[in-house]
PDB file of N, CA and C in Angstrom:
ATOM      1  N   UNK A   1      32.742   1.066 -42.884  1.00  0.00           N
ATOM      2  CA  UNK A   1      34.119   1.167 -42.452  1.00  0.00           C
ATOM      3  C   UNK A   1      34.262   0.456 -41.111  1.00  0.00           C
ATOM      4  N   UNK A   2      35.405  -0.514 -41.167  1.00  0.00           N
ATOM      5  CA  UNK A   2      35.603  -1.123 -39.696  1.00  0.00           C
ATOM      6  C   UNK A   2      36.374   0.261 -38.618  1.00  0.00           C
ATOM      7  N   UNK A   3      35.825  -0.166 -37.376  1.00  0.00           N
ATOM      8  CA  UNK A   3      35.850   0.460 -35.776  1.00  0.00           C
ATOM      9  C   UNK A   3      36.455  -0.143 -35.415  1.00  0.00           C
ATOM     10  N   UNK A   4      37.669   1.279 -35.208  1.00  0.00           N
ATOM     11  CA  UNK A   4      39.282   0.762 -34.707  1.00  0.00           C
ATOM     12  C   UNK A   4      39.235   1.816 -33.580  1.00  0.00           C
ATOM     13  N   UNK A   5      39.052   1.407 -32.706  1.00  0.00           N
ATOM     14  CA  UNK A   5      39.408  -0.219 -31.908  1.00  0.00           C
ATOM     15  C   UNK A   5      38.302  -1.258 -31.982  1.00  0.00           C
ATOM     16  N   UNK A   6      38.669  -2.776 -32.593  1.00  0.00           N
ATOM     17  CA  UNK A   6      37.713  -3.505 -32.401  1.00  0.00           C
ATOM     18  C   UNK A   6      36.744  -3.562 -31.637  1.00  0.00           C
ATOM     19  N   UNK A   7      35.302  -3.685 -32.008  1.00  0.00           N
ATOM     20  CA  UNK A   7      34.440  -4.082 -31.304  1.00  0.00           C
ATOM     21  C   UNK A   7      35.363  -5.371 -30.914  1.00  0.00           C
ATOM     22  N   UNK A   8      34.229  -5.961 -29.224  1.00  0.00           N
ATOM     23  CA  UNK A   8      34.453  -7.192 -28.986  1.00  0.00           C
ATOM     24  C   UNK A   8      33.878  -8.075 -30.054  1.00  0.00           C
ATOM     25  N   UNK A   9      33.112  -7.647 -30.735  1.00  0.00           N
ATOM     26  CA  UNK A   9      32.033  -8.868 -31.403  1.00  0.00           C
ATOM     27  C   UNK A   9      33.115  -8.869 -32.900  1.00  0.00           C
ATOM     28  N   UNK A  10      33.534  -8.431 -32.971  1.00  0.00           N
ATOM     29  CA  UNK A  10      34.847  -8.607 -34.311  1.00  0.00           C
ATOM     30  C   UNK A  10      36.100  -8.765 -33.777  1.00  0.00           C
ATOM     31  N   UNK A  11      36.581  -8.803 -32.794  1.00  0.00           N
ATOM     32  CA  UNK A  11      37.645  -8.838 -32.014  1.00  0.00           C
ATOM     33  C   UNK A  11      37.231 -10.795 -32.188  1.00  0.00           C
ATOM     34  N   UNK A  12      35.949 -10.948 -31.708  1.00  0.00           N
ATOM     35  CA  UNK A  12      35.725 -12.249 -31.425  1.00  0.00           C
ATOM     36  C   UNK A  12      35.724 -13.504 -33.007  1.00  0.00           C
ATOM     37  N   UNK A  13      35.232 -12.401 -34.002  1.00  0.00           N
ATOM     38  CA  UNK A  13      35.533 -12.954 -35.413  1.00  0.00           C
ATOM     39  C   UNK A  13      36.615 -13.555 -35.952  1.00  0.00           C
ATOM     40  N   UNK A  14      37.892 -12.806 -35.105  1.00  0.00           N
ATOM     41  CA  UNK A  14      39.662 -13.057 -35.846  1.00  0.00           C
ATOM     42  C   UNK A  14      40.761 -14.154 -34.480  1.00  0.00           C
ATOM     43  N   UNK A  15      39.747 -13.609 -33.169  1.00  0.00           N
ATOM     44  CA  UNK A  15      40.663 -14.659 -32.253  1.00  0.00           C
ATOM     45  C   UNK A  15      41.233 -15.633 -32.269  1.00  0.00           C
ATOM     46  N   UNK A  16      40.552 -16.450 -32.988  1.00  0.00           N
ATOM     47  CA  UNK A  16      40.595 -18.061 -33.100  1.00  0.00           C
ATOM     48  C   UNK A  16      42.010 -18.111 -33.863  1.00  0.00           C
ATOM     49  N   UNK A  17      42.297 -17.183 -34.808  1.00  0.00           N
ATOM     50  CA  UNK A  17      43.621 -16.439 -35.680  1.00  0.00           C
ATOM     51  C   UNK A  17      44.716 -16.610 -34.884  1.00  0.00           C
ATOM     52  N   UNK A  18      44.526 -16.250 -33.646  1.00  0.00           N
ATOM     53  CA  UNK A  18      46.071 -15.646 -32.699  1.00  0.00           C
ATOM     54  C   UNK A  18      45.987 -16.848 -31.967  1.00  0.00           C
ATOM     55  N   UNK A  19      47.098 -17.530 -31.618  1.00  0.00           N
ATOM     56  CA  UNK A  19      47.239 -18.215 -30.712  1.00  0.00           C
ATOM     57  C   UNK A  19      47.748 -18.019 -29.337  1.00  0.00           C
ATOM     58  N   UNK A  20      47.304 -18.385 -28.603  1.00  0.00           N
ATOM     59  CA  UNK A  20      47.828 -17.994 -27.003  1.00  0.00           C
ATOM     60  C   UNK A  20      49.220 -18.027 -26.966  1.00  0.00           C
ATOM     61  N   UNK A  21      50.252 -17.086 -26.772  1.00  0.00           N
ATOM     62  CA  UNK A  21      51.605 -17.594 -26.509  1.00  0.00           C
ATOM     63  C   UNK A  21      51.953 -17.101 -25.087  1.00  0.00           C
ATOM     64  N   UNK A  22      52.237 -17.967 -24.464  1.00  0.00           N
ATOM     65  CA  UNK A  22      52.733 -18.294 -22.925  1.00  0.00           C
ATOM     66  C   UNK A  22      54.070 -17.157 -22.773  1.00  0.00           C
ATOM     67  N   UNK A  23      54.015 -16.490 -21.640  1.00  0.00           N
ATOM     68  CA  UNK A  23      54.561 -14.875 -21.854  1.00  0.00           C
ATOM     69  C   UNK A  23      56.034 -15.523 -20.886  1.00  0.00           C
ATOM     70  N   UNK A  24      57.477 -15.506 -21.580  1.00  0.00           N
ATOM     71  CA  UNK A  24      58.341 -15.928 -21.222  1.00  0.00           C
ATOM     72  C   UNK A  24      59.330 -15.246 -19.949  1.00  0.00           C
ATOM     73  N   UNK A  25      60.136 -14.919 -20.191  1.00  0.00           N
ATOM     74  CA  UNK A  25      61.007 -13.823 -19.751  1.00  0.00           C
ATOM     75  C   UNK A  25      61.003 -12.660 -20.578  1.00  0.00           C
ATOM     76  N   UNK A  26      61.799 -11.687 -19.808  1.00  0.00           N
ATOM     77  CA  UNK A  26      61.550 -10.294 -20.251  1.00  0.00           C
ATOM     78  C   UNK A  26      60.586  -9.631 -20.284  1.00  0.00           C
ATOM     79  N   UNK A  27      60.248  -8.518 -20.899  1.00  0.00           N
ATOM     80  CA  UNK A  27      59.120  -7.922 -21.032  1.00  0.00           C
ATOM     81  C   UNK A  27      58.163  -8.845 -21.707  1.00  0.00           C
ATOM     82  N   UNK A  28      56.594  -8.177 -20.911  1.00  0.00           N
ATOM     83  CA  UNK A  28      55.311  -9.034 -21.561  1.00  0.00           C
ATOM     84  C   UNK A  28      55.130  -8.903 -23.179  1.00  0.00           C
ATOM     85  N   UNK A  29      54.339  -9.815 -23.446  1.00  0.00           N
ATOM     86  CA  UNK A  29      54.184  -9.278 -24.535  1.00  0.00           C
ATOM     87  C   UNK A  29      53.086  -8.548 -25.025  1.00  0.00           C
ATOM     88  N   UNK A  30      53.055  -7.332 -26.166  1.00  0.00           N
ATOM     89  CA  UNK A  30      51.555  -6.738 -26.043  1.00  0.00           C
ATOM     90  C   UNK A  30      51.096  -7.916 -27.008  1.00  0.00           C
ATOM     91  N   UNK A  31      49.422  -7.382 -26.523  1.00  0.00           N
ATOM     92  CA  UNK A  31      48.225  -8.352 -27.093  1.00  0.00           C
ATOM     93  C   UNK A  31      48.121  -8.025 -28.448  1.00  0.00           C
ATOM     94  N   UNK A  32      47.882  -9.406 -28.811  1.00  0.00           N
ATOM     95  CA  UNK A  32      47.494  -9.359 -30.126  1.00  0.00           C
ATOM     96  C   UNK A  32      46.289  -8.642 -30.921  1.00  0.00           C
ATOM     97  N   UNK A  33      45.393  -8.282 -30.048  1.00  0.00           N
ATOM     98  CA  UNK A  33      44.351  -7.539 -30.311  1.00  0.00           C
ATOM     99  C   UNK A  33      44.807  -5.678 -30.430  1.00  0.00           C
ATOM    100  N   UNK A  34      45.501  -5.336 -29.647  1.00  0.00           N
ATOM    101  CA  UNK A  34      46.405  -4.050 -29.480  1.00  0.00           C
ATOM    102  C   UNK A  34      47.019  -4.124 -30.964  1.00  0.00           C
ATOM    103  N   UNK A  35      47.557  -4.708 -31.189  1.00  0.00           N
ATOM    104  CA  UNK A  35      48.523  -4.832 -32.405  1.00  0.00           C
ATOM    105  C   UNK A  35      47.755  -4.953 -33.887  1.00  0.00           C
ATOM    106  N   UNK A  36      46.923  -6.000 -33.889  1.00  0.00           N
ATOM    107  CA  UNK A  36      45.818  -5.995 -35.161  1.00  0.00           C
ATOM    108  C   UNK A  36      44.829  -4.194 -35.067  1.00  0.00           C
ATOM    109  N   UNK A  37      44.480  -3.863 -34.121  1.00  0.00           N
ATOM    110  CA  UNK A  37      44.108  -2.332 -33.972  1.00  0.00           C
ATOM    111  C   UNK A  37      44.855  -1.618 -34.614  1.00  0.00           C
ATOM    112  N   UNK A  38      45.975  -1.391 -34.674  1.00  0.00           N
ATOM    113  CA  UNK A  38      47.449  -0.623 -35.003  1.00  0.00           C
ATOM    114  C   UNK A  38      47.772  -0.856 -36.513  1.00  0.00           C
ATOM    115  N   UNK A  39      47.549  -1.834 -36.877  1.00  0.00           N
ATOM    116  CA  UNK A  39      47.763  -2.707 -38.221  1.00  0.00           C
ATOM    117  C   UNK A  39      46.602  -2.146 -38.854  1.00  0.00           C
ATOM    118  N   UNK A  40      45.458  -2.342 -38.673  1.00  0.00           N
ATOM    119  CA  UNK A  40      43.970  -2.057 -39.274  1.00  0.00           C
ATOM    120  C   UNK A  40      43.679  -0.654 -39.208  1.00  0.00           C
ATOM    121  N   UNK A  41      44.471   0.276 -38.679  1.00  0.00           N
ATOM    122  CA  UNK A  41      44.477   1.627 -38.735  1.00  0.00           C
ATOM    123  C   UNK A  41      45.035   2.025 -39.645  1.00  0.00           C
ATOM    124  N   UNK A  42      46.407   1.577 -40.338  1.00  0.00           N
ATOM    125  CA  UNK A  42      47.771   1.884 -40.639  1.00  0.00           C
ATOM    126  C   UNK A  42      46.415   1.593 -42.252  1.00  0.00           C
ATOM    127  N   UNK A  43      46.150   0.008 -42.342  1.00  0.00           N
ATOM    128  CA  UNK A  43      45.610  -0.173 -43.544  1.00  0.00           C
ATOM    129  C   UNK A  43      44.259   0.943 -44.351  1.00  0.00           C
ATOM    130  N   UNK A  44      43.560   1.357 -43.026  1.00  0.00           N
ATOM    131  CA  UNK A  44      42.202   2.051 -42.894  1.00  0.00           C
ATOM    132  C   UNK A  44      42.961   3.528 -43.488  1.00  0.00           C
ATOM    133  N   UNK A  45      43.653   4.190 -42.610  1.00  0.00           N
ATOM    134  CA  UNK A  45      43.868   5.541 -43.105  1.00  0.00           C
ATOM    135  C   UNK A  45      45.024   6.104 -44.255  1.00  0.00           C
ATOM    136  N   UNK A  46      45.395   4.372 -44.317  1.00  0.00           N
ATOM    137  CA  UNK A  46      46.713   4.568 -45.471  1.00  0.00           C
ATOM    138  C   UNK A  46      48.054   5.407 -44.755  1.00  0.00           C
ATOM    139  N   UNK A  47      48.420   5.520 -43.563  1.00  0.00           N
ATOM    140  CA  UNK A  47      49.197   6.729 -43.015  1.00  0.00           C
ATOM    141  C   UNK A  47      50.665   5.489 -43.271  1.00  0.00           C
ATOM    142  N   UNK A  48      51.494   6.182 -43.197  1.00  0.00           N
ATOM    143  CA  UNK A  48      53.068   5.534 -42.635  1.00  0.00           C
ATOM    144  C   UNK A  48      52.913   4.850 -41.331  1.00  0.00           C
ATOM    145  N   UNK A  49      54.060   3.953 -40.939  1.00  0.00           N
ATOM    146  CA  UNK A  49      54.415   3.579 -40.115  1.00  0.00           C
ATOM    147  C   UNK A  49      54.128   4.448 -38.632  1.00  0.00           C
ATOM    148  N   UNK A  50      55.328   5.203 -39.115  1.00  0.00           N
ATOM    149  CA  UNK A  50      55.706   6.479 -38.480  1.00  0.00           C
ATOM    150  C   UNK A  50      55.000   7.671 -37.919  1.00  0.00           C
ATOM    151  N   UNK A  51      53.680   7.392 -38.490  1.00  0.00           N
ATOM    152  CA  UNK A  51      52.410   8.152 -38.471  1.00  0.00           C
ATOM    153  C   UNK A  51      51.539   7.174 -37.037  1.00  0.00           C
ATOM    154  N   UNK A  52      51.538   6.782 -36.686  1.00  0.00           N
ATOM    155  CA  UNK A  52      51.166   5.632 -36.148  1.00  0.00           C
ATOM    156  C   UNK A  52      50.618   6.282 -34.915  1.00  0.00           C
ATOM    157  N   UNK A  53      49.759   6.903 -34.155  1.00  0.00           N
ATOM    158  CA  UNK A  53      49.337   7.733 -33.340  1.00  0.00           C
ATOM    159  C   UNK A  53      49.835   7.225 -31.799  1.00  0.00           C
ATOM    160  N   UNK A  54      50.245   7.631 -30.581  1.00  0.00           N
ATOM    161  CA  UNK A  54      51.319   6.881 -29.189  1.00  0.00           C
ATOM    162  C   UNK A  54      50.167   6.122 -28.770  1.00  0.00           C
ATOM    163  N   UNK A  55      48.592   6.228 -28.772  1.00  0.00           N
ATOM    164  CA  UNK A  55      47.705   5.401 -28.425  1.00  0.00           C
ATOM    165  C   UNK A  55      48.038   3.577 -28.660  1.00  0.00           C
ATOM    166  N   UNK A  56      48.548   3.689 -29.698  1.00  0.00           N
ATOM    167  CA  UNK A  56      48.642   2.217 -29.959  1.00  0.00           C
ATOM    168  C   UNK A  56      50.346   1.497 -29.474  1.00  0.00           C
ATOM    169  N   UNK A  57      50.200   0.343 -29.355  1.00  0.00           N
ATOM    170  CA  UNK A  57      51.986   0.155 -28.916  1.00  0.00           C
ATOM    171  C   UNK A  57      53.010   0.843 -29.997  1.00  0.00           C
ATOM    172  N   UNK A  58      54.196   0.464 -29.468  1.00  0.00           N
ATOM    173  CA  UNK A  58      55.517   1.418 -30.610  1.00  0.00           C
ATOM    174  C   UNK A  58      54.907   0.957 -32.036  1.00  0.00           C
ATOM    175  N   UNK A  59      55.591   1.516 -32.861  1.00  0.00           N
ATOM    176  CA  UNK A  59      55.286   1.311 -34.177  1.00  0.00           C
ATOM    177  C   UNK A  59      56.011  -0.160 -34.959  1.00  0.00           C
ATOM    178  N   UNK A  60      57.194  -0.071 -34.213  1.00  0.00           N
ATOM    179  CA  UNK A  60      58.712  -0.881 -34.332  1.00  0.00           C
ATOM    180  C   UNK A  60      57.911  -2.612 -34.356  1.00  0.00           C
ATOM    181  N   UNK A  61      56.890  -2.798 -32.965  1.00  0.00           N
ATOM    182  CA  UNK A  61      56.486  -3.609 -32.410  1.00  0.00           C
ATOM    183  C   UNK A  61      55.364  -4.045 -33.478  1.00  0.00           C
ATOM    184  N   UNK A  62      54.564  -2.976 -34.066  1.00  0.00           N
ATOM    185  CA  UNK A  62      53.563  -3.294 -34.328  1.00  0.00           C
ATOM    186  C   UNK A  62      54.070  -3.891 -35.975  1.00  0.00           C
ATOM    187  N   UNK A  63      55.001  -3.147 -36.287  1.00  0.00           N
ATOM    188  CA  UNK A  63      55.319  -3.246 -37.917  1.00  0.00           C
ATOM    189  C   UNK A  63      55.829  -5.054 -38.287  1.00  0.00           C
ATOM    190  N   UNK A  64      56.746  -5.331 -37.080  1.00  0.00           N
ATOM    191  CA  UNK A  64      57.244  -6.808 -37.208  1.00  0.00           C
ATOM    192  C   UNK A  64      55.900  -7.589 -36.961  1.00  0.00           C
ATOM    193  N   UNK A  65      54.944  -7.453 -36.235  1.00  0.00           N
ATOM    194  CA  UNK A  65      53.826  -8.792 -36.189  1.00  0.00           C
ATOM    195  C   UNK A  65      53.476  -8.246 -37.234  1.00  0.00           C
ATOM    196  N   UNK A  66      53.127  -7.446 -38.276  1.00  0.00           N
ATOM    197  CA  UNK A  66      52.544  -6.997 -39.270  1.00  0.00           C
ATOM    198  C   UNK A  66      53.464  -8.082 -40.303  1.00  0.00           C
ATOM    199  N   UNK A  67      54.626  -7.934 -40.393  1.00  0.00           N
ATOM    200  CA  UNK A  67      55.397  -8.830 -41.217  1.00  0.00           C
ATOM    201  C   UNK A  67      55.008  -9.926 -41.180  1.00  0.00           C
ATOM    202  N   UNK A  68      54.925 -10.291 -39.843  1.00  0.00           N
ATOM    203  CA  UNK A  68      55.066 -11.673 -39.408  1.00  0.00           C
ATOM    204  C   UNK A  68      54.160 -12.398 -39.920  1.00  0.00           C
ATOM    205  N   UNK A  69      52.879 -11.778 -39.563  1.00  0.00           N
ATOM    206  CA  UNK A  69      51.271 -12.336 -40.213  1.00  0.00           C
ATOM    207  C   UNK A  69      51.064 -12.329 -41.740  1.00  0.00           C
ATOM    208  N   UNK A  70      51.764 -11.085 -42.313  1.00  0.00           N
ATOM    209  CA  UNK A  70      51.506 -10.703 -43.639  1.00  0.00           C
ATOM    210  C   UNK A  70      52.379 -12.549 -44.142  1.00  0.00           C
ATOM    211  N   UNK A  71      53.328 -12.312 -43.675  1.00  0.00           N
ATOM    212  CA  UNK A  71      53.875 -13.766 -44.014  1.00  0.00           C
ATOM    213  C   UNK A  71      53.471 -15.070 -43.679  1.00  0.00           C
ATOM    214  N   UNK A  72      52.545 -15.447 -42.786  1.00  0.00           N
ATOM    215  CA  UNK A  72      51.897 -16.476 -42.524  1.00  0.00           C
ATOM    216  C   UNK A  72      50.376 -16.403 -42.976  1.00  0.00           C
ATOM    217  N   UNK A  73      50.053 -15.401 -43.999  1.00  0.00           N
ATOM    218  CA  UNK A  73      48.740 -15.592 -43.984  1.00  0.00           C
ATOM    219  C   UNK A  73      48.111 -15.389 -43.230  1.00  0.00           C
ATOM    220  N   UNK A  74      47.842 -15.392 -41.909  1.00  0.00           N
ATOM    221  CA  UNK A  74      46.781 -14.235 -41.132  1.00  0.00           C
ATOM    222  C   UNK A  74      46.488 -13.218 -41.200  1.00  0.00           C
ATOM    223  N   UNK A  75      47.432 -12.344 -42.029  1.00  0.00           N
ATOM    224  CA  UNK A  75      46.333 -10.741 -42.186  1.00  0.00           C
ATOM    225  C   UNK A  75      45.509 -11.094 -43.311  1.00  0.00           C
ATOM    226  N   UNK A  76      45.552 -12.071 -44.034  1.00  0.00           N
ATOM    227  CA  UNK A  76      44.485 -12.734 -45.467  1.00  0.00           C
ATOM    228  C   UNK A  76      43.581 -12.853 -44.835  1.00  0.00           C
ATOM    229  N   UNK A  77      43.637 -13.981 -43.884  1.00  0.00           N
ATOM    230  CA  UNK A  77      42.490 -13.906 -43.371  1.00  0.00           C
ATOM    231  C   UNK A  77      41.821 -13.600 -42.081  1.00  0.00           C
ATOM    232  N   UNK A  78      42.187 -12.321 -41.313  1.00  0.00           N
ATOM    233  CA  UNK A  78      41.722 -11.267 -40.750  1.00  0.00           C
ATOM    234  C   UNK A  78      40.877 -10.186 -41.877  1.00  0.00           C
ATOM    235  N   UNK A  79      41.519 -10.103 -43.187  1.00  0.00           N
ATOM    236  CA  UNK A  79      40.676  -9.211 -43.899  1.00  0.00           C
ATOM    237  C   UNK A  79      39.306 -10.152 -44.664  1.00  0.00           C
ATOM    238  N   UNK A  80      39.442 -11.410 -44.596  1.00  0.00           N
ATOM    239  CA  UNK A  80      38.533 -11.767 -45.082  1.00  0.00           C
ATOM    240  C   UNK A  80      37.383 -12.081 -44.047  1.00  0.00           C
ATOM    241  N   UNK A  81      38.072 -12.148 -42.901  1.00  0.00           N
ATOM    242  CA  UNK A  81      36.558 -12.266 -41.796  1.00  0.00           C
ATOM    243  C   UNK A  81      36.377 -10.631 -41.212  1.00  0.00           C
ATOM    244  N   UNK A  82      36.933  -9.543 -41.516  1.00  0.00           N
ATOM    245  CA  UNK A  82      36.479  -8.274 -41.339  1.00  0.00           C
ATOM    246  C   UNK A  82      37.359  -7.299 -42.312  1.00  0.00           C
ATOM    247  N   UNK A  83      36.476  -7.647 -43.507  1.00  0.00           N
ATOM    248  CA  UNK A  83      36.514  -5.983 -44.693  1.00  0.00           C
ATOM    249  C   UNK A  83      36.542  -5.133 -44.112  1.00  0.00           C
ATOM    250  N   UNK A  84      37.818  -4.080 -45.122  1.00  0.00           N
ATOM    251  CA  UNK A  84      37.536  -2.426 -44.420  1.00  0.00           C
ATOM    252  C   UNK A  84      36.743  -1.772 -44.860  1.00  0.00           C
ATOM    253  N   UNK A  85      36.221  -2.272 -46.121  1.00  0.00           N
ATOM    254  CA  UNK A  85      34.941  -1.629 -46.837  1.00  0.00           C
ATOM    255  C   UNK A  85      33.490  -2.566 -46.523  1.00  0.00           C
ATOM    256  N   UNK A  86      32.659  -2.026 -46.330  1.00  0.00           N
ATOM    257  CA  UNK A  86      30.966  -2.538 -46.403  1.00  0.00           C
ATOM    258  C   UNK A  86      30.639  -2.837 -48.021  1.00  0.00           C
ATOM    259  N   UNK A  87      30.641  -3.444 -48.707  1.00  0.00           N
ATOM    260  CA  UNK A  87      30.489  -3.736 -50.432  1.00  0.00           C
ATOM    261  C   UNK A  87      28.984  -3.846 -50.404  1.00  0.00           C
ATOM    262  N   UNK A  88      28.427  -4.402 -49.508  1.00  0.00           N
ATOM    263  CA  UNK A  88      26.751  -3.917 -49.618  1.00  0.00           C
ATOM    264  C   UNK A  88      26.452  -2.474 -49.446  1.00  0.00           C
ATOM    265  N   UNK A  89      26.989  -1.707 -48.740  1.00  0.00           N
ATOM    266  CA  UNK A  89      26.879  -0.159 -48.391  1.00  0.00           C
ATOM    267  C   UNK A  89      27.652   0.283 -49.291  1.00  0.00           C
ATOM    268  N   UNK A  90      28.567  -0.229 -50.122  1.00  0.00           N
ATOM    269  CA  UNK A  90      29.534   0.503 -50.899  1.00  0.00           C
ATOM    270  C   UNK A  90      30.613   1.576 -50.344  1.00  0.00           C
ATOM    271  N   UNK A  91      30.538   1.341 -48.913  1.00  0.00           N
ATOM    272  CA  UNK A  91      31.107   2.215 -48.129  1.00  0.00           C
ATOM    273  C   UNK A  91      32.568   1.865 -47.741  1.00  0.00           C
ATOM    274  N   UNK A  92      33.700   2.461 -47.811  1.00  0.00           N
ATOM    275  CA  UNK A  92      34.919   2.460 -47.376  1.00  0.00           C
ATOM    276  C   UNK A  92      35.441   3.608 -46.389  1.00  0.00           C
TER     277      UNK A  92
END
């Protein structure tokens, strides 16, 4: 089972994924690593949105980059460079 919150050493697997975006006006933006945590929980424990524990940013926040990626293909391949299951361990 993947460790949410990323290790650095799997944090370091999906980076190359997110691109740096230059933080404009208004509020900062949260990190993309904060947000894939939040996402990979939601997928890991199967919970709702709404379920979403205050540790991680709002839910609101986390659910639209969830869209966003689900629609560009990066959560494809975030799950393909870190399974939530071990298939050699058979473990989920």
């Amino acid at each position: 089972m993947l460790q949410i919150p990323l290790t650095d050493a799997d944090w370091a697997r999906v980076q190359s994924l997110f691109p740096v975006v230059s933080s404009g006006r208004g509020r900062p933006r949260r990190s993309d690593r904060e947000i894939l945590n939040a996402i990979l929980w939601v997928q890991q424990t199967k919970e709702k949105w709404h379920r979403l524990p205050a540790t991680f940013p709002p839910q609101q926040t986390c659910y639209l980059r969830y869209m966003a990626w689900k629609k560009t293909g990066v959560l494809d391949q975030v799950n393909e460079r870190l399974p939530l299951c071990d298939h050699e361990l058979s473990t989920c």
